[in-house]
PDB file of N, CA and C in Angstrom:
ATOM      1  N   UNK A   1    -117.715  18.145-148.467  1.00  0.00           N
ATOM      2  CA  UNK A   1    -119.053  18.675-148.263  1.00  0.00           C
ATOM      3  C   UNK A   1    -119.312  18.806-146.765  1.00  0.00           C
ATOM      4  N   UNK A   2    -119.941  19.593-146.556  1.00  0.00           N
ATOM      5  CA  UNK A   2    -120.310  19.836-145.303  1.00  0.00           C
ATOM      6  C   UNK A   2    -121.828  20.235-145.427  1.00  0.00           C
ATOM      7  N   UNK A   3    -122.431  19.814-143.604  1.00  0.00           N
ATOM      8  CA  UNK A   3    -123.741  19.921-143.109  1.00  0.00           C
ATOM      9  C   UNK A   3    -123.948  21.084-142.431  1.00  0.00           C
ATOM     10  N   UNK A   4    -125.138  22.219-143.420  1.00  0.00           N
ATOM     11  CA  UNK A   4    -125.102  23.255-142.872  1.00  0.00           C
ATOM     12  C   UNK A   4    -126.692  23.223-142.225  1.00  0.00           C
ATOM     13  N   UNK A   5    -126.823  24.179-141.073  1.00  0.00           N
ATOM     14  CA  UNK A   5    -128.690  24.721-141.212  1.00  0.00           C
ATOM     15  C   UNK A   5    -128.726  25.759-141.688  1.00  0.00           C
ATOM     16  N   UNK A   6    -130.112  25.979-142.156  1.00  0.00           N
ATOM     17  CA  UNK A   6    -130.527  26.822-143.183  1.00  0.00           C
ATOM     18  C   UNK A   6    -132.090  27.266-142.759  1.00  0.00           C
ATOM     19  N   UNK A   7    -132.395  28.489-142.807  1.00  0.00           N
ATOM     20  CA  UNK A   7    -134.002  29.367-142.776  1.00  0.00           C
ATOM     21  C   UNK A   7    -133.832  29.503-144.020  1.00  0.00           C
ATOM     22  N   UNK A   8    -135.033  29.486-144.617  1.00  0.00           N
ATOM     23  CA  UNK A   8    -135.829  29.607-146.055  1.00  0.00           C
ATOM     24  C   UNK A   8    -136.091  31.185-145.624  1.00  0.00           C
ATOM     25  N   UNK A   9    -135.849  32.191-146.146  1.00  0.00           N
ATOM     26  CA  UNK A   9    -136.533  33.392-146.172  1.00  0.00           C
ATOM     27  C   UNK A   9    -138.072  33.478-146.911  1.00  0.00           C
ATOM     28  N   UNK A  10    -138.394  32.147-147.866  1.00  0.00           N
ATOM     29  CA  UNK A  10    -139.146  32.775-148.657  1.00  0.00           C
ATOM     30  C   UNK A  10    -140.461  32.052-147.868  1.00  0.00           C
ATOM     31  N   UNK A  11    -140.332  30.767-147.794  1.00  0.00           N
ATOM     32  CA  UNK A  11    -141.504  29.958-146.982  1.00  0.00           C
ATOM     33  C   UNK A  11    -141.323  29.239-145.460  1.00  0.00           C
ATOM     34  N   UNK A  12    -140.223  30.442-144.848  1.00  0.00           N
ATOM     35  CA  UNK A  12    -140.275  30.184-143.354  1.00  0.00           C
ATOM     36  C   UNK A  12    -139.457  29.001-142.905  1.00  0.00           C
ATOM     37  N   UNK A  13    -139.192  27.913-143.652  1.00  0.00           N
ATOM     38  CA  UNK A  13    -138.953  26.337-143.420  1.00  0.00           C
ATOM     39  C   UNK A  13    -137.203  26.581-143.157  1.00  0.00           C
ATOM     40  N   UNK A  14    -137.140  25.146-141.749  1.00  0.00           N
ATOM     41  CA  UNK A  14    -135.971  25.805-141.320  1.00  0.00           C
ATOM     42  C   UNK A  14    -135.349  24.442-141.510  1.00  0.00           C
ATOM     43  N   UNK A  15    -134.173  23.680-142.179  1.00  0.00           N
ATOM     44  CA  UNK A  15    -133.947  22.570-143.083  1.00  0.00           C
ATOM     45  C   UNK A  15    -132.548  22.427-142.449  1.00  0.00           C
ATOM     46  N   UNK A  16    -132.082  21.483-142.844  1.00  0.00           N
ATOM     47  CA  UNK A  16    -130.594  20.717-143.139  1.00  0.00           C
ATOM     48  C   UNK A  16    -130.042  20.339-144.365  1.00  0.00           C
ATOM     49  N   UNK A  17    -128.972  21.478-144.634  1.00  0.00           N
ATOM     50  CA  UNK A  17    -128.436  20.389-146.264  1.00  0.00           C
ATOM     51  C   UNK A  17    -127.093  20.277-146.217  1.00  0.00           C
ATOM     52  N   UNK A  18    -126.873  19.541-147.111  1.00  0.00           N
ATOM     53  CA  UNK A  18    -125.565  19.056-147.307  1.00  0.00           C
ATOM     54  C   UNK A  18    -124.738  19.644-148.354  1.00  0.00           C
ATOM     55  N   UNK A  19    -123.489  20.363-148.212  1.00  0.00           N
ATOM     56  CA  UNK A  19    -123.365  21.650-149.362  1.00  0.00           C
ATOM     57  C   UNK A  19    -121.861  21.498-149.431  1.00  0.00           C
ATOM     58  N   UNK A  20    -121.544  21.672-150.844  1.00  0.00           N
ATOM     59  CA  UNK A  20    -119.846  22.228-151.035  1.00  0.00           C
ATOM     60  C   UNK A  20    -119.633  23.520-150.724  1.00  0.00           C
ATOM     61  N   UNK A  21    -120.447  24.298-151.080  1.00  0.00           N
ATOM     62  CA  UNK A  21    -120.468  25.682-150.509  1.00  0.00           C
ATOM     63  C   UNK A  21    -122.020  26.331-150.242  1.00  0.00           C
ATOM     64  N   UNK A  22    -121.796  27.210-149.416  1.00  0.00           N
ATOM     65  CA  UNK A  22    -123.064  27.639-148.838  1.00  0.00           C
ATOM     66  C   UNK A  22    -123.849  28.226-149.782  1.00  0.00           C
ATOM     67  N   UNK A  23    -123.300  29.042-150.877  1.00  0.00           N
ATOM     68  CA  UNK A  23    -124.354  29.482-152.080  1.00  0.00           C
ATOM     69  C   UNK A  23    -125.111  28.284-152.522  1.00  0.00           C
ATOM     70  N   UNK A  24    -124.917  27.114-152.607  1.00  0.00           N
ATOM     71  CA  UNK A  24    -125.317  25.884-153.362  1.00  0.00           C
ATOM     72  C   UNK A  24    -126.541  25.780-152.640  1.00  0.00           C
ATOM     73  N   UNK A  25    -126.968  26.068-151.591  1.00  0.00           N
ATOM     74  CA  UNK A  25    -128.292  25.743-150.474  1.00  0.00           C
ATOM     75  C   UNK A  25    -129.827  26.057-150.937  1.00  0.00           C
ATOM     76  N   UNK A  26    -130.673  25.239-151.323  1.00  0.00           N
ATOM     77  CA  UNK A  26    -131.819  25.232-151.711  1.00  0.00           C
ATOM     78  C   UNK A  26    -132.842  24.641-150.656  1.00  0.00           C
ATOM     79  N   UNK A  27    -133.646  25.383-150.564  1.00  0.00           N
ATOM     80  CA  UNK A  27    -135.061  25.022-149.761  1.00  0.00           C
ATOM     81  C   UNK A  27    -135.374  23.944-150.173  1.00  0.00           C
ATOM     82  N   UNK A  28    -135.651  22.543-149.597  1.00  0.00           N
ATOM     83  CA  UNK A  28    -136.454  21.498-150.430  1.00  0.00           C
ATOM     84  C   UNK A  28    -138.184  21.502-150.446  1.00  0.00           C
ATOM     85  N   UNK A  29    -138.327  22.365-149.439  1.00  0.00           N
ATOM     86  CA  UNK A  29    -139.841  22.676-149.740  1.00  0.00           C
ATOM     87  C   UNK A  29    -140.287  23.820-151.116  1.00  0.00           C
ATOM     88  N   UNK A  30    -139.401  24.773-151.126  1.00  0.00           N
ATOM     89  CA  UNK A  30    -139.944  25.576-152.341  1.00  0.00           C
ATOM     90  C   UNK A  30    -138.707  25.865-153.340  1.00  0.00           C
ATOM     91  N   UNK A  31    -137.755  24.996-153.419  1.00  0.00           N
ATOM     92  CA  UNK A  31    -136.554  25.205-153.822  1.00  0.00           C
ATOM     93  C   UNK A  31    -136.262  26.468-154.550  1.00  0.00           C
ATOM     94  N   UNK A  32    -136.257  27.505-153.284  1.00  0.00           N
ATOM     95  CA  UNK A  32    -135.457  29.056-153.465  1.00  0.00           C
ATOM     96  C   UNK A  32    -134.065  28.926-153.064  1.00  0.00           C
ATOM     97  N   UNK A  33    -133.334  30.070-153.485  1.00  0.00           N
ATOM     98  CA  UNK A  33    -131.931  29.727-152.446  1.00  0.00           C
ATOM     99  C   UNK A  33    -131.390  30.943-152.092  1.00  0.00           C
ATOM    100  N   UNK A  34    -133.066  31.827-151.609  1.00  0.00           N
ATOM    101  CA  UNK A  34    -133.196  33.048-150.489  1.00  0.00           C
ATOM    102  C   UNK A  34    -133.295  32.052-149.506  1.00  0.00           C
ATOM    103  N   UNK A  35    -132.032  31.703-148.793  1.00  0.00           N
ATOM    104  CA  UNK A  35    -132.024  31.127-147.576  1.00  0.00           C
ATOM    105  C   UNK A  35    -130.776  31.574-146.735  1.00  0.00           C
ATOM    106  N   UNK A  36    -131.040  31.641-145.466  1.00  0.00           N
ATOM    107  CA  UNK A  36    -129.733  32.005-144.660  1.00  0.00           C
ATOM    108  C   UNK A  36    -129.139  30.836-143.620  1.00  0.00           C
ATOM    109  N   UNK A  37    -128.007  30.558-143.983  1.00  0.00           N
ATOM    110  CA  UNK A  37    -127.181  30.023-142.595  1.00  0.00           C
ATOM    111  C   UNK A  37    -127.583  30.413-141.439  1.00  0.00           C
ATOM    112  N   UNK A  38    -127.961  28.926-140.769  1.00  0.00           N
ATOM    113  CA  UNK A  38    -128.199  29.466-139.092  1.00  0.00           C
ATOM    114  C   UNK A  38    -126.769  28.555-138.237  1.00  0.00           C
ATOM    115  N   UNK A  39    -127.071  28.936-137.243  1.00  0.00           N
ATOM    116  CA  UNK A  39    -125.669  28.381-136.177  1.00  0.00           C
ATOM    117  C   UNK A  39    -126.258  27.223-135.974  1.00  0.00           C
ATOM    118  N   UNK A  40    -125.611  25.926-135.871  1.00  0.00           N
ATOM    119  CA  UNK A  40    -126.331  24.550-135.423  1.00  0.00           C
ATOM    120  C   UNK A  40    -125.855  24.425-133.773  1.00  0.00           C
ATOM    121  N   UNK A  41    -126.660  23.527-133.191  1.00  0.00           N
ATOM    122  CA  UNK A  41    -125.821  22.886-131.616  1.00  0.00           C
ATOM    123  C   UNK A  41    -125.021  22.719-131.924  1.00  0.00           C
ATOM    124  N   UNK A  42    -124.536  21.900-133.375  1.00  0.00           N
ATOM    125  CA  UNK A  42    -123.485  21.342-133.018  1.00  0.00           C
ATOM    126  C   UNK A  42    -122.175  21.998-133.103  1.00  0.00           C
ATOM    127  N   UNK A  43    -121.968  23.141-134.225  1.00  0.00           N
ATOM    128  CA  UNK A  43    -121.427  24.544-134.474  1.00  0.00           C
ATOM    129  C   UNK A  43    -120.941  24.733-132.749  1.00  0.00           C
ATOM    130  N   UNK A  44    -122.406  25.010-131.676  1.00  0.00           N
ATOM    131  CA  UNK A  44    -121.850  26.127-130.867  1.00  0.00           C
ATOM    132  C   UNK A  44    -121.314  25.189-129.599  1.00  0.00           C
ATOM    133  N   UNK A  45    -121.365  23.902-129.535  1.00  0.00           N
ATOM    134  CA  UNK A  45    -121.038  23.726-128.416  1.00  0.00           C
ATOM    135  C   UNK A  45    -119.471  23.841-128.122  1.00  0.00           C
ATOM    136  N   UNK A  46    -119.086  23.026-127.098  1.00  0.00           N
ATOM    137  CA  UNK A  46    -118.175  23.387-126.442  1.00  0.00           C
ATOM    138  C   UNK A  46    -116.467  23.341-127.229  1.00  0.00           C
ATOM    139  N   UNK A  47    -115.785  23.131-126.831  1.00  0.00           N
ATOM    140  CA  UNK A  47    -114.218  23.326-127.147  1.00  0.00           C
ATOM    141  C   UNK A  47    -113.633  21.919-127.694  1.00  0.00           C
ATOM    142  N   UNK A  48    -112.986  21.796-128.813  1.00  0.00           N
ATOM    143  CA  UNK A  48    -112.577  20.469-129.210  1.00  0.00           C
ATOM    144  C   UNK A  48    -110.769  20.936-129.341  1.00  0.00           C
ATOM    145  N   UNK A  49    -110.138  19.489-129.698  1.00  0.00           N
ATOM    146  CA  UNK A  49    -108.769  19.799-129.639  1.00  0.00           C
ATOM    147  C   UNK A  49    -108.199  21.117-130.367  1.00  0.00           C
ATOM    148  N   UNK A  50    -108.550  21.198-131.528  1.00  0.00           N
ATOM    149  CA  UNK A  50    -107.997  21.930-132.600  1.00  0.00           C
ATOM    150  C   UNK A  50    -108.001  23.449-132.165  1.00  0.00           C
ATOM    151  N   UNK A  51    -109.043  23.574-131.351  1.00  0.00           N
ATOM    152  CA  UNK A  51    -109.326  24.966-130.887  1.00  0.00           C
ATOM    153  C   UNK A  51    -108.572  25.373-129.576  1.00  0.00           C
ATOM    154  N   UNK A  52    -107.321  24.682-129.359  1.00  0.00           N
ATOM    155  CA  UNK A  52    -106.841  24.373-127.724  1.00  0.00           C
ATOM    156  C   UNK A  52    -107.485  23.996-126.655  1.00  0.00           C
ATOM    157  N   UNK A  53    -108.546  23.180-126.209  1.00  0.00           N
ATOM    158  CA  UNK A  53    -109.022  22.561-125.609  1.00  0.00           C
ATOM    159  C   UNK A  53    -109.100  23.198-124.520  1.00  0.00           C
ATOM    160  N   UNK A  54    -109.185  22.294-123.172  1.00  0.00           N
ATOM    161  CA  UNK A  54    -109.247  23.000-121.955  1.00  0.00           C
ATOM    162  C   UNK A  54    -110.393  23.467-121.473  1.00  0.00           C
ATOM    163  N   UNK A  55    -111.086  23.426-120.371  1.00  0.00           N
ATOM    164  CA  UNK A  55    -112.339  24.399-119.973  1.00  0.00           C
ATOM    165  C   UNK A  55    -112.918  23.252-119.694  1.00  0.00           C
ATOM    166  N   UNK A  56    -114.304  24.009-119.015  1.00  0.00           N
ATOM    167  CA  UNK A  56    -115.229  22.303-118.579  1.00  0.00           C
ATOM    168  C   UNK A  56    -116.274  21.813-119.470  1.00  0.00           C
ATOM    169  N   UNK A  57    -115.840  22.145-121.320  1.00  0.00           N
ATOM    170  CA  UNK A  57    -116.243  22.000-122.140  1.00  0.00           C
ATOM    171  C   UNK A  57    -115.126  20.447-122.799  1.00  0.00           C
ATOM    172  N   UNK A  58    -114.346  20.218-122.208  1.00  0.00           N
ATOM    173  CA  UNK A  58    -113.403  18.811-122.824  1.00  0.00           C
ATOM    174  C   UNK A  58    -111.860  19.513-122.665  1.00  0.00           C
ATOM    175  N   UNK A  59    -110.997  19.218-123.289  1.00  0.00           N
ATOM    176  CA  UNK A  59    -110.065  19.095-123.484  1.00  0.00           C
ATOM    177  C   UNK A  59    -108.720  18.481-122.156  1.00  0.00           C
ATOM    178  N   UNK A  60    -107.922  19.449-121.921  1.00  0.00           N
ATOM    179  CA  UNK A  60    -107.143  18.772-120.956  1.00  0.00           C
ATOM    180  C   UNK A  60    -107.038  19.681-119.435  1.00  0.00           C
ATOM    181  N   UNK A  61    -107.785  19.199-119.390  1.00  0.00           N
ATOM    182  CA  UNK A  61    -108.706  19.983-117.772  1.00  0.00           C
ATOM    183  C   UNK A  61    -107.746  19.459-116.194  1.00  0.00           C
ATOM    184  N   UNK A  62    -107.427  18.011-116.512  1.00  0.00           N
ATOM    185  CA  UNK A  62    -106.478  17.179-115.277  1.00  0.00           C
ATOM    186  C   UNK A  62    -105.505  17.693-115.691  1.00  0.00           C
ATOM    187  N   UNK A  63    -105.001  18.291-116.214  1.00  0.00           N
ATOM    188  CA  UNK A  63    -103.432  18.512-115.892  1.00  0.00           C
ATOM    189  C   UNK A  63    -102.450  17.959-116.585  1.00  0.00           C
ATOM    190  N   UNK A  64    -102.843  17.016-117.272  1.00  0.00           N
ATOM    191  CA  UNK A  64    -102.230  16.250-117.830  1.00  0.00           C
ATOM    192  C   UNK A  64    -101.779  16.159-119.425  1.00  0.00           C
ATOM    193  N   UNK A  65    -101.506  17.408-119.709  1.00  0.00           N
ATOM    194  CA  UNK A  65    -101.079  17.864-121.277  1.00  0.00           C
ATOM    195  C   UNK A  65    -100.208  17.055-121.783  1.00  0.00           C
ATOM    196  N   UNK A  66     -99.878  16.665-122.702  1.00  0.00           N
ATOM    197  CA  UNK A  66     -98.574  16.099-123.250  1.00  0.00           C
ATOM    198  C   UNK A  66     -98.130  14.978-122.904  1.00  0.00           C
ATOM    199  N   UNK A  67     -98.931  14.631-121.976  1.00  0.00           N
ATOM    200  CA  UNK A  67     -98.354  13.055-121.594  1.00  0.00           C
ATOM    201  C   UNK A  67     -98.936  11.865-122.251  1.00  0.00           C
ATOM    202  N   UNK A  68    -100.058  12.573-122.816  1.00  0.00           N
ATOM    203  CA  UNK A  68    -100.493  11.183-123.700  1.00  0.00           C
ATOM    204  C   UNK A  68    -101.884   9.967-122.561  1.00  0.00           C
ATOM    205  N   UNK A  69    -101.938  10.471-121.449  1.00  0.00           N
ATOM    206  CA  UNK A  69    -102.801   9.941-121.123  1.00  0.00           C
ATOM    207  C   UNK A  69    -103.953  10.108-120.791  1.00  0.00           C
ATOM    208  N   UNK A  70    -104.574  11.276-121.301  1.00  0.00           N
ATOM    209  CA  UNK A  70    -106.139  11.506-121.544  1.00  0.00           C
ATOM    210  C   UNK A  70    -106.462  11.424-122.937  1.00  0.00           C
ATOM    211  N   UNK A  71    -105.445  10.761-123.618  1.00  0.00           N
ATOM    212  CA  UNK A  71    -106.107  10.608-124.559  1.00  0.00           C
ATOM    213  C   UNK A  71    -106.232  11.614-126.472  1.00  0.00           C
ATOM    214  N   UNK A  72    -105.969  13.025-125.407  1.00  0.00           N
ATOM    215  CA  UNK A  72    -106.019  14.160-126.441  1.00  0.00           C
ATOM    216  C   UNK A  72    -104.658  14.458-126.846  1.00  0.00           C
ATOM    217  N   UNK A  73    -103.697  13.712-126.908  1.00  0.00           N
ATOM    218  CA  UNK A  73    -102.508  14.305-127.141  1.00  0.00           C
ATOM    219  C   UNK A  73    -102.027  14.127-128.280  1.00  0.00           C
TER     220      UNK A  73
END
């Protein structure tokens, strides 16, 4: 399961749910599920390992790839 955000199209309300898939998403104020996926912070921020890292968003910025001592290797 995963934590998506969500706009209610029908009564404006802009929520957090917890979903196996995104069709499953219900308003808990008027439980419609005319609702749309929004992008979260946490979605847009910066660069994590999986995505090749690097940048002054994290990854391996010193130089130090493959050696195992920042940690990300």
């Amino acid at each position: 399961m995963k934590l998506y955000d969500f706009h209610c199209n029908h009564c404006d309300e802009d929520f957090e749910d917890l979903v196996t898939d995104v069709g499953d998403a219900r308003c808990p104020a008027c439980a419609t599920a005319d609702v749309t996926k929004q992008l979260s912070a946490f979605s847009v921020g910066g660069s994590s390992r999986s995505e090749g890292g690097g940048g002054s968003f994290g990854g391996c910025g010193g130089g130090a790839c493959g050696t195992g001592s920042c940690g990300l290797s």
